[in-house]
C-alpha atoms as a PDB file:
ATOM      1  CA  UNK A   1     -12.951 -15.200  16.721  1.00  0.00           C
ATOM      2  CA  UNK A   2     -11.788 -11.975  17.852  1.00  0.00           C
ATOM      3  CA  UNK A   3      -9.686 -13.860  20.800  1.00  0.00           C
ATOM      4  CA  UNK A   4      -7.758 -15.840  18.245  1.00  0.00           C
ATOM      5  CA  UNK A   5      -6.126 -13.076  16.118  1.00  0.00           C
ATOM      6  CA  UNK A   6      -5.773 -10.945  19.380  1.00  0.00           C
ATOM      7  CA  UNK A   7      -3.856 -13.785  21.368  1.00  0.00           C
ATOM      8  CA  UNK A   8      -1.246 -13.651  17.514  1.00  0.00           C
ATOM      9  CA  UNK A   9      -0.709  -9.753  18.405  1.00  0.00           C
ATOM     10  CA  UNK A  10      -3.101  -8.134  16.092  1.00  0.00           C
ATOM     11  CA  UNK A  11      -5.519  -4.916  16.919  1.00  0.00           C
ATOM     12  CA  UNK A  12      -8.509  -6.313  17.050  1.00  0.00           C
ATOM     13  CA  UNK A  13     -12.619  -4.268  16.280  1.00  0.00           C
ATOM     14  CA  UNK A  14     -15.629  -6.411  16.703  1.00  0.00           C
ATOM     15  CA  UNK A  15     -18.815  -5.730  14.933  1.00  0.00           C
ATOM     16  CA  UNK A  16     -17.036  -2.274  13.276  1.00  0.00           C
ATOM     17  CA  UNK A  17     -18.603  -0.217  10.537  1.00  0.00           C
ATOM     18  CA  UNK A  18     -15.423   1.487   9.633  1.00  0.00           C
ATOM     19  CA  UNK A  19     -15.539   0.576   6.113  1.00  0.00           C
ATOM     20  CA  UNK A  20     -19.904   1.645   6.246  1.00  0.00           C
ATOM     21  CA  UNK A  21     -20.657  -1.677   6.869  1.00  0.00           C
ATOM     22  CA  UNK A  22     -20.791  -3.987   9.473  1.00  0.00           C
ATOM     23  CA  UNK A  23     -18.177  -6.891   9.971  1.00  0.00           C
ATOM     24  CA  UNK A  24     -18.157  -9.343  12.800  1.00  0.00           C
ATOM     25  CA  UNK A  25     -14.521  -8.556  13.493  1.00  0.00           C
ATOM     26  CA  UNK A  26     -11.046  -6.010  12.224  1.00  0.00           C
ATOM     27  CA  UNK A  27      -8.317  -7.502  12.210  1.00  0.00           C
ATOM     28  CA  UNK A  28      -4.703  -5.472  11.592  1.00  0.00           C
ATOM     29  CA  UNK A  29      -0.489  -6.133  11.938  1.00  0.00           C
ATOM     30  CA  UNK A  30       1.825  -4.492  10.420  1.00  0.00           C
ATOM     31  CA  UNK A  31      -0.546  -2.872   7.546  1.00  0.00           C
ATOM     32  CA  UNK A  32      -1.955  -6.259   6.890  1.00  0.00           C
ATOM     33  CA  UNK A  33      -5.662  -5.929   7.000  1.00  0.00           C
ATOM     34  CA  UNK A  34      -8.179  -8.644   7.497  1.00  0.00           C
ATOM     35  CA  UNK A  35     -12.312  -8.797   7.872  1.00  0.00           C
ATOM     36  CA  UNK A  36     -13.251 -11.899   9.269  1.00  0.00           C
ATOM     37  CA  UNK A  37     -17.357 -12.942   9.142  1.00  0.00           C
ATOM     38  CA  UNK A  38     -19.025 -16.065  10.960  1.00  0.00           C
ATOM     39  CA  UNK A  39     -21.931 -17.429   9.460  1.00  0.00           C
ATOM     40  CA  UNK A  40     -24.036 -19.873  11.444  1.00  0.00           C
ATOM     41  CA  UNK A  41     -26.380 -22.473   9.536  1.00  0.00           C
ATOM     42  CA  UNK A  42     -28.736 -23.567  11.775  1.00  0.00           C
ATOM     43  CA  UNK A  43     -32.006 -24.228  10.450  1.00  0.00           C
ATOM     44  CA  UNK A  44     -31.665 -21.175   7.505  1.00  0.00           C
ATOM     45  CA  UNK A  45     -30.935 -22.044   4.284  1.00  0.00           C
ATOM     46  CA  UNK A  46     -27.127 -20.500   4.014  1.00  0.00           C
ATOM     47  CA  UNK A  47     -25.868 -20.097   0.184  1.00  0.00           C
ATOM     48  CA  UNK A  48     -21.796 -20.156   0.786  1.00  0.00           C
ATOM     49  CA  UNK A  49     -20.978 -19.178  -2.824  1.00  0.00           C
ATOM     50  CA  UNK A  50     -22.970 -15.847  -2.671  1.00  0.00           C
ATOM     51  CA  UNK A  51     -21.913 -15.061   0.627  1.00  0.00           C
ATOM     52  CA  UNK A  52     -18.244 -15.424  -0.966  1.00  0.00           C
ATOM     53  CA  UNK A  53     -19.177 -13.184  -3.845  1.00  0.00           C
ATOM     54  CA  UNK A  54     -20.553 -10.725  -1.135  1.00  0.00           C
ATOM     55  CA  UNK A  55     -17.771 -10.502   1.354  1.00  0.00           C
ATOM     56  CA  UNK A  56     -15.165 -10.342  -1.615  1.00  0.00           C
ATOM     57  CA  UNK A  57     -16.598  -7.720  -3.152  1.00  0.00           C
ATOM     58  CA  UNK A  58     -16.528  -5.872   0.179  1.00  0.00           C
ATOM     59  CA  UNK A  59     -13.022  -6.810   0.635  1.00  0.00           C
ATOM     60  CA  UNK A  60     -12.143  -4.958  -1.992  1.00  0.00           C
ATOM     61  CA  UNK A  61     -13.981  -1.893  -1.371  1.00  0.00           C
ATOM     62  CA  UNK A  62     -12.510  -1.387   1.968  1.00  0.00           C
ATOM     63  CA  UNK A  63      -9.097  -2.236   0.110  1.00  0.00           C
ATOM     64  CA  UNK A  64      -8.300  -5.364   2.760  1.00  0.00           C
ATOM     65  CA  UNK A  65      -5.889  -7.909   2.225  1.00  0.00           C
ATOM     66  CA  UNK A  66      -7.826 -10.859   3.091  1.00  0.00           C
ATOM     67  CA  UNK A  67     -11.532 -11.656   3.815  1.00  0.00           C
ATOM     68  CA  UNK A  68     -11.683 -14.625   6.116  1.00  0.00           C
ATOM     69  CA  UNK A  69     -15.605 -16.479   6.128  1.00  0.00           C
ATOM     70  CA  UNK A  70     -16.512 -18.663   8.445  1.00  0.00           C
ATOM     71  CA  UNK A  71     -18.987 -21.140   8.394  1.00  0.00           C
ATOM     72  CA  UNK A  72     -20.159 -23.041  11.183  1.00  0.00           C
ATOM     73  CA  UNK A  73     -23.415 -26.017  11.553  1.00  0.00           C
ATOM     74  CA  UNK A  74     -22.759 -27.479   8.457  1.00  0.00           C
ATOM     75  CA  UNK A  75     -19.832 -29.179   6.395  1.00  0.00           C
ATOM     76  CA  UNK A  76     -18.090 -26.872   3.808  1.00  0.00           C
ATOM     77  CA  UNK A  77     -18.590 -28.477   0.176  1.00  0.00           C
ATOM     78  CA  UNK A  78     -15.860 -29.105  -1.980  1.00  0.00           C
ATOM     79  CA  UNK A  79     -16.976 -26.656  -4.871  1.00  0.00           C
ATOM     80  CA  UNK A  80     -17.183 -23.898  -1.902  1.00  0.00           C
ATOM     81  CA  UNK A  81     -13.627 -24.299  -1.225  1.00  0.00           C
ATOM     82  CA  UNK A  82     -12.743 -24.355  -4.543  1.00  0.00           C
ATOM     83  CA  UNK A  83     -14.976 -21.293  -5.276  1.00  0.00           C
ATOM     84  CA  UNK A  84     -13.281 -19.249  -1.669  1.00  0.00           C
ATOM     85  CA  UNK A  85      -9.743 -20.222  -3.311  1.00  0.00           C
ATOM     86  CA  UNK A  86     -10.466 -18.609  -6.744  1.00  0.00           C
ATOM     87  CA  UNK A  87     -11.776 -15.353  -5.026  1.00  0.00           C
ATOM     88  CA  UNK A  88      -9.077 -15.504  -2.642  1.00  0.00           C
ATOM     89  CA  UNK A  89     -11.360 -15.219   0.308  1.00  0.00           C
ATOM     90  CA  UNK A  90     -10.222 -17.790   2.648  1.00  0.00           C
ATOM     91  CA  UNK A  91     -13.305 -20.400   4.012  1.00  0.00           C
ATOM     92  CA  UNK A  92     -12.596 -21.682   7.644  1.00  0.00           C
ATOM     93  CA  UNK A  93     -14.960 -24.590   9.087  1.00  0.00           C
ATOM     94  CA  UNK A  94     -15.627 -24.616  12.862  1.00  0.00           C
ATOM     95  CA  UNK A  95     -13.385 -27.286  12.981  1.00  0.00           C
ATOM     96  CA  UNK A  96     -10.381 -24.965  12.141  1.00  0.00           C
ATOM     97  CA  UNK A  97     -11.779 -22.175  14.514  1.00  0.00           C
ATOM     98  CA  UNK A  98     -11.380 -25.429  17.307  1.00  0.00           C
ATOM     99  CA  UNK A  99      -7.996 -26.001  16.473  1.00  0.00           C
ATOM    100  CA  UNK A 100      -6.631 -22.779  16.118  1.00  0.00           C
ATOM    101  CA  UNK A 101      -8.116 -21.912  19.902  1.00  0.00           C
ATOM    102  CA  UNK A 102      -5.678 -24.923  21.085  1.00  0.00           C
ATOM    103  CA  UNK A 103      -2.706 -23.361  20.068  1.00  0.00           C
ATOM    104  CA  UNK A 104      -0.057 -21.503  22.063  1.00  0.00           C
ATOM    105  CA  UNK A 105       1.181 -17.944  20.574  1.00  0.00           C
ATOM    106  CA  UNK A 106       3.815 -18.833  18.893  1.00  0.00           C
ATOM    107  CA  UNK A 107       2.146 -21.703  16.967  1.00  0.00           C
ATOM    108  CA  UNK A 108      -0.871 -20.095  16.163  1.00  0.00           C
ATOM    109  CA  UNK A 109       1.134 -17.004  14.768  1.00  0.00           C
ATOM    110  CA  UNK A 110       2.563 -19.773  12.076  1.00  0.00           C
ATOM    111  CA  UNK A 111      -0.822 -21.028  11.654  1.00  0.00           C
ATOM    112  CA  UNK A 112      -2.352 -17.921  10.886  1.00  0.00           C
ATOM    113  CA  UNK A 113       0.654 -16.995   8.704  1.00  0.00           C
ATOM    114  CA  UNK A 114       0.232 -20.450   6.684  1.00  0.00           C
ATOM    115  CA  UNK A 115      -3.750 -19.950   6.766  1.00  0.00           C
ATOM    116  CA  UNK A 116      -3.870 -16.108   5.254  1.00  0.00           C
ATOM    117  CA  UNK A 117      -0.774 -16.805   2.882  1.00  0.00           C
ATOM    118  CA  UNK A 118       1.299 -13.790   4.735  1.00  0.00           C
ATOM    119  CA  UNK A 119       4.697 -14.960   6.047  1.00  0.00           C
ATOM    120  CA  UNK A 120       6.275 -12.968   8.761  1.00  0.00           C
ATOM    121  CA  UNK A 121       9.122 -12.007   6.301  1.00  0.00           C
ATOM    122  CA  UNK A 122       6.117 -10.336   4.710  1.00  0.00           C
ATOM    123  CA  UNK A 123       5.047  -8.027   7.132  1.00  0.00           C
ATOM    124  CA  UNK A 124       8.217  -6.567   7.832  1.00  0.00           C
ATOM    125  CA  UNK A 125       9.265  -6.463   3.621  1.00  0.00           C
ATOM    126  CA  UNK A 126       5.532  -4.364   3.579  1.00  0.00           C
ATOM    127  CA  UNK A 127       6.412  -2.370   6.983  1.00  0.00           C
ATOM    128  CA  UNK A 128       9.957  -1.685   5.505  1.00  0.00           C
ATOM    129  CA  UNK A 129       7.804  -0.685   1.999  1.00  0.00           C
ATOM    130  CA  UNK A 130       6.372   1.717   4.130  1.00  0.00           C
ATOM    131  CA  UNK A 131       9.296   3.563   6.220  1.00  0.00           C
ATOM    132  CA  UNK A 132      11.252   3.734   2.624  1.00  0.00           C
ATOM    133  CA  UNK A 133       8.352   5.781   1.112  1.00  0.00           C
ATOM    134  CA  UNK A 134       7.853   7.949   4.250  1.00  0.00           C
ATOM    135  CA  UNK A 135      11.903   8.729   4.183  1.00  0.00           C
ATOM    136  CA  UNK A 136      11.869   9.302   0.593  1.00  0.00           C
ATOM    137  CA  UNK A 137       8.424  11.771   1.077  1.00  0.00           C
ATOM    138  CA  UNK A 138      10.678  13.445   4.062  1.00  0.00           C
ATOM    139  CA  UNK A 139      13.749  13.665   1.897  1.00  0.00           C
ATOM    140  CA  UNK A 140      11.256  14.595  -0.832  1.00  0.00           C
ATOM    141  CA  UNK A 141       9.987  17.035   1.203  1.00  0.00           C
ATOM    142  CA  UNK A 142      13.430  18.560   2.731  1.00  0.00           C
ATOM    143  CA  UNK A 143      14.718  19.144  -0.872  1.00  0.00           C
ATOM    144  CA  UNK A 144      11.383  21.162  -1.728  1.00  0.00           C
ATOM    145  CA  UNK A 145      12.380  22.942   1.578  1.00  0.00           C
ATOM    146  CA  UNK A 146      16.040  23.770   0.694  1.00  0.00           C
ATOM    147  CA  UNK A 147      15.035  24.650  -2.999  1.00  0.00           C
ATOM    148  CA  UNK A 148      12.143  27.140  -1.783  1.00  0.00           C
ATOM    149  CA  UNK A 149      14.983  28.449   0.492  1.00  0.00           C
ATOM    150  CA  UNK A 150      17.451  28.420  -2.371  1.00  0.00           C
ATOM    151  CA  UNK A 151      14.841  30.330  -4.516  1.00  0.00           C
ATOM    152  CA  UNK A 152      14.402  33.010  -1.707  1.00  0.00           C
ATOM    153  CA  UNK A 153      17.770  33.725  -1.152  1.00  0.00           C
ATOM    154  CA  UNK A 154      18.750  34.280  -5.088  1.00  0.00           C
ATOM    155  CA  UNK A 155      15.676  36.724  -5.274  1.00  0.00           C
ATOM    156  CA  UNK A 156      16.489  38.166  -1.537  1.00  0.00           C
ATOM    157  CA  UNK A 157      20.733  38.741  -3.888  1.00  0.00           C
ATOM    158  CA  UNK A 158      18.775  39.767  -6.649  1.00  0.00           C
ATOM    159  CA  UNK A 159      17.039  42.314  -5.141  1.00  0.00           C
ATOM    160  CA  UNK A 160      20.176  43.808  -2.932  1.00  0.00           C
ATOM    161  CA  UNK A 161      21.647  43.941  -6.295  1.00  0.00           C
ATOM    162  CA  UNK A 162      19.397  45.797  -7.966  1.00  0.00           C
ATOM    163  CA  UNK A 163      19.145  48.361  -5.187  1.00  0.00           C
ATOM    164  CA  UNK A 164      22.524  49.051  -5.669  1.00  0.00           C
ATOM    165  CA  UNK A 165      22.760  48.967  -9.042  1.00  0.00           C
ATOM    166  CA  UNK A 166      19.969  52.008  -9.128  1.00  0.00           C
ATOM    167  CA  UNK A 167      21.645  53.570  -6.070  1.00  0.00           C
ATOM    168  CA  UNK A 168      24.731  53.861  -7.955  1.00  0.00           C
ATOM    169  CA  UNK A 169      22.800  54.871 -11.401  1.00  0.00           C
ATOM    170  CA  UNK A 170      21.604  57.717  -9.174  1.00  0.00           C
ATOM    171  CA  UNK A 171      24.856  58.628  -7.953  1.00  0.00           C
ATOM    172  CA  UNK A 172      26.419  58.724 -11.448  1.00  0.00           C
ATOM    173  CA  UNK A 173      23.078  60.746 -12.274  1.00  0.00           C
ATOM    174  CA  UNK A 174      23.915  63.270  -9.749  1.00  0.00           C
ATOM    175  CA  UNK A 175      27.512  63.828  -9.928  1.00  0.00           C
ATOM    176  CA  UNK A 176      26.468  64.310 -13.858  1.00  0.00           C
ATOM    177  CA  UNK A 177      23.876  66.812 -13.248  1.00  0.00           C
ATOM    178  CA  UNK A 178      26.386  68.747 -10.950  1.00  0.00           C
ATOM    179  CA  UNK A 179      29.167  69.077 -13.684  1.00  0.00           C
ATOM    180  CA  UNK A 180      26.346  70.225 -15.978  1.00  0.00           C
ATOM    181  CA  UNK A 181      25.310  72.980 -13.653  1.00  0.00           C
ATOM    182  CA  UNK A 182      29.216  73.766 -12.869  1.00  0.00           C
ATOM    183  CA  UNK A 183      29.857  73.757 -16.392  1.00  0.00           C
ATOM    184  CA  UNK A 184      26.466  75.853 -17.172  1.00  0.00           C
ATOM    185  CA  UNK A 185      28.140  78.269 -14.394  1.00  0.00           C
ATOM    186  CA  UNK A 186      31.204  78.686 -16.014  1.00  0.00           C
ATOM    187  CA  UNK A 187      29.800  79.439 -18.844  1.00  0.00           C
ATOM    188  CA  UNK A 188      27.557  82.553 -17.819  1.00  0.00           C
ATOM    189  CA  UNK A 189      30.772  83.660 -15.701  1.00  0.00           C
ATOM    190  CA  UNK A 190      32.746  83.964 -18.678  1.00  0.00           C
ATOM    191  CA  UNK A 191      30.078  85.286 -20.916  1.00  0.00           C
ATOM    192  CA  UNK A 192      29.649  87.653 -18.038  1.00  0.00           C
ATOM    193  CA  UNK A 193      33.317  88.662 -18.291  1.00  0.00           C
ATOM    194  CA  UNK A 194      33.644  89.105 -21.659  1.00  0.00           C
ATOM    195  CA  UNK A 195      30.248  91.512 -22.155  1.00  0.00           C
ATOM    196  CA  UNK A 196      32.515  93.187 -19.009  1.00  0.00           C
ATOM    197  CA  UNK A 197      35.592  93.499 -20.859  1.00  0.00           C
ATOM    198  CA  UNK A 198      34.035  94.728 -24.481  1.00  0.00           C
ATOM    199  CA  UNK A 199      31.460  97.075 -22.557  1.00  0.00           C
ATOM    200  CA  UNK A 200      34.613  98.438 -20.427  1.00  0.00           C
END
């Protein structure tokens, strides 16, 4: 199985527990996801329906876009199918599996495409999805830059501003304080003189 969605371009895992449970094989391209599992019937009693239940549910906890189940030694009911279509798990036969290994790149890419309902057009609508919300996070991200700067430099004018504003309060200060001492001077000079001029 692995083989088939390698030979369509797709990074491939076989029997992975990335998502804390085992699956038979990964399958990823262009942020499309897929979990493919092979059941084989043999001589074991093999319930199709709860296996779909099963592998759905898992499908959505490791948040996949498709859960592909295949079933091999025996024939796939019609109620199965109809149950795999209403969970949107998608029920492959060895038959298909067969089929799909004839196929040259190209065709089996369309195949594939046709078989998980993702078009080509898809993958690069979701992978152009993607690079819009990682420019708009980096634009996002260079206007929190330039209004943290913007905020720095106001508090950077603020602050200059303020120095100034007491430096020159302390200026005014101290040229006032000197004409109060002058004029306190003055004064004692002329009280000075005129004690002088009534005592002489």
């Amino acid at each position: 199985m692995e083989g088939i969605f390698k030979n369509a371009e797709f990074y491939t895992e076989i029997n992975t527990k990335r998502f804390g449970f085992e699956s038979d094989v990964y399958a990823e391209k262009s942020g499309i996801k897929l979990i493919v599992q092979c059941k084989q019937h043999d001589n074991s009693y093999l319930n199709v329906i709860e296996k779909l239940f099963e592998w759905e549910a898992k499908g959505r906890y490791a948040k996949v876009n498709k859960v592909i189940l295949v079933v091999s030694g025996r024939e796939i009911r019609e109620d199965e199918y109809e149950k795999a279509k209403e969970l949107g798990v998608c029920l492959w036969n060895e038959d298909l599996i067969q089929e799909l290994l004839k196929l040259n790149k190209e065709d089996l890419k369309k195949e594939l495409n046709r078989l998980i309902e993702f078009k080509e057009e898809e993958y690069k609508q979701k992978e152009e999805k993607e690079e819009t919300k990682e420019e708009t996070k980096e634009e996002e991200k260079e206007k929190t830059e330039e209004e943290k700067e913007r905020i720095e430099l106001e508090e950077i004018r603020k602050e200059i501003f303020e120095e100034r504003r007491i430096r020159q309060e302390k200026k005014k200060n101290g040229i006032s304080e000197f004409i109060r001492v002058v004029i306190w001077l003055i004064c004692i000079l002329v009280f000075l003189y005129v004690g002088y001029l009534l005592f002489f």
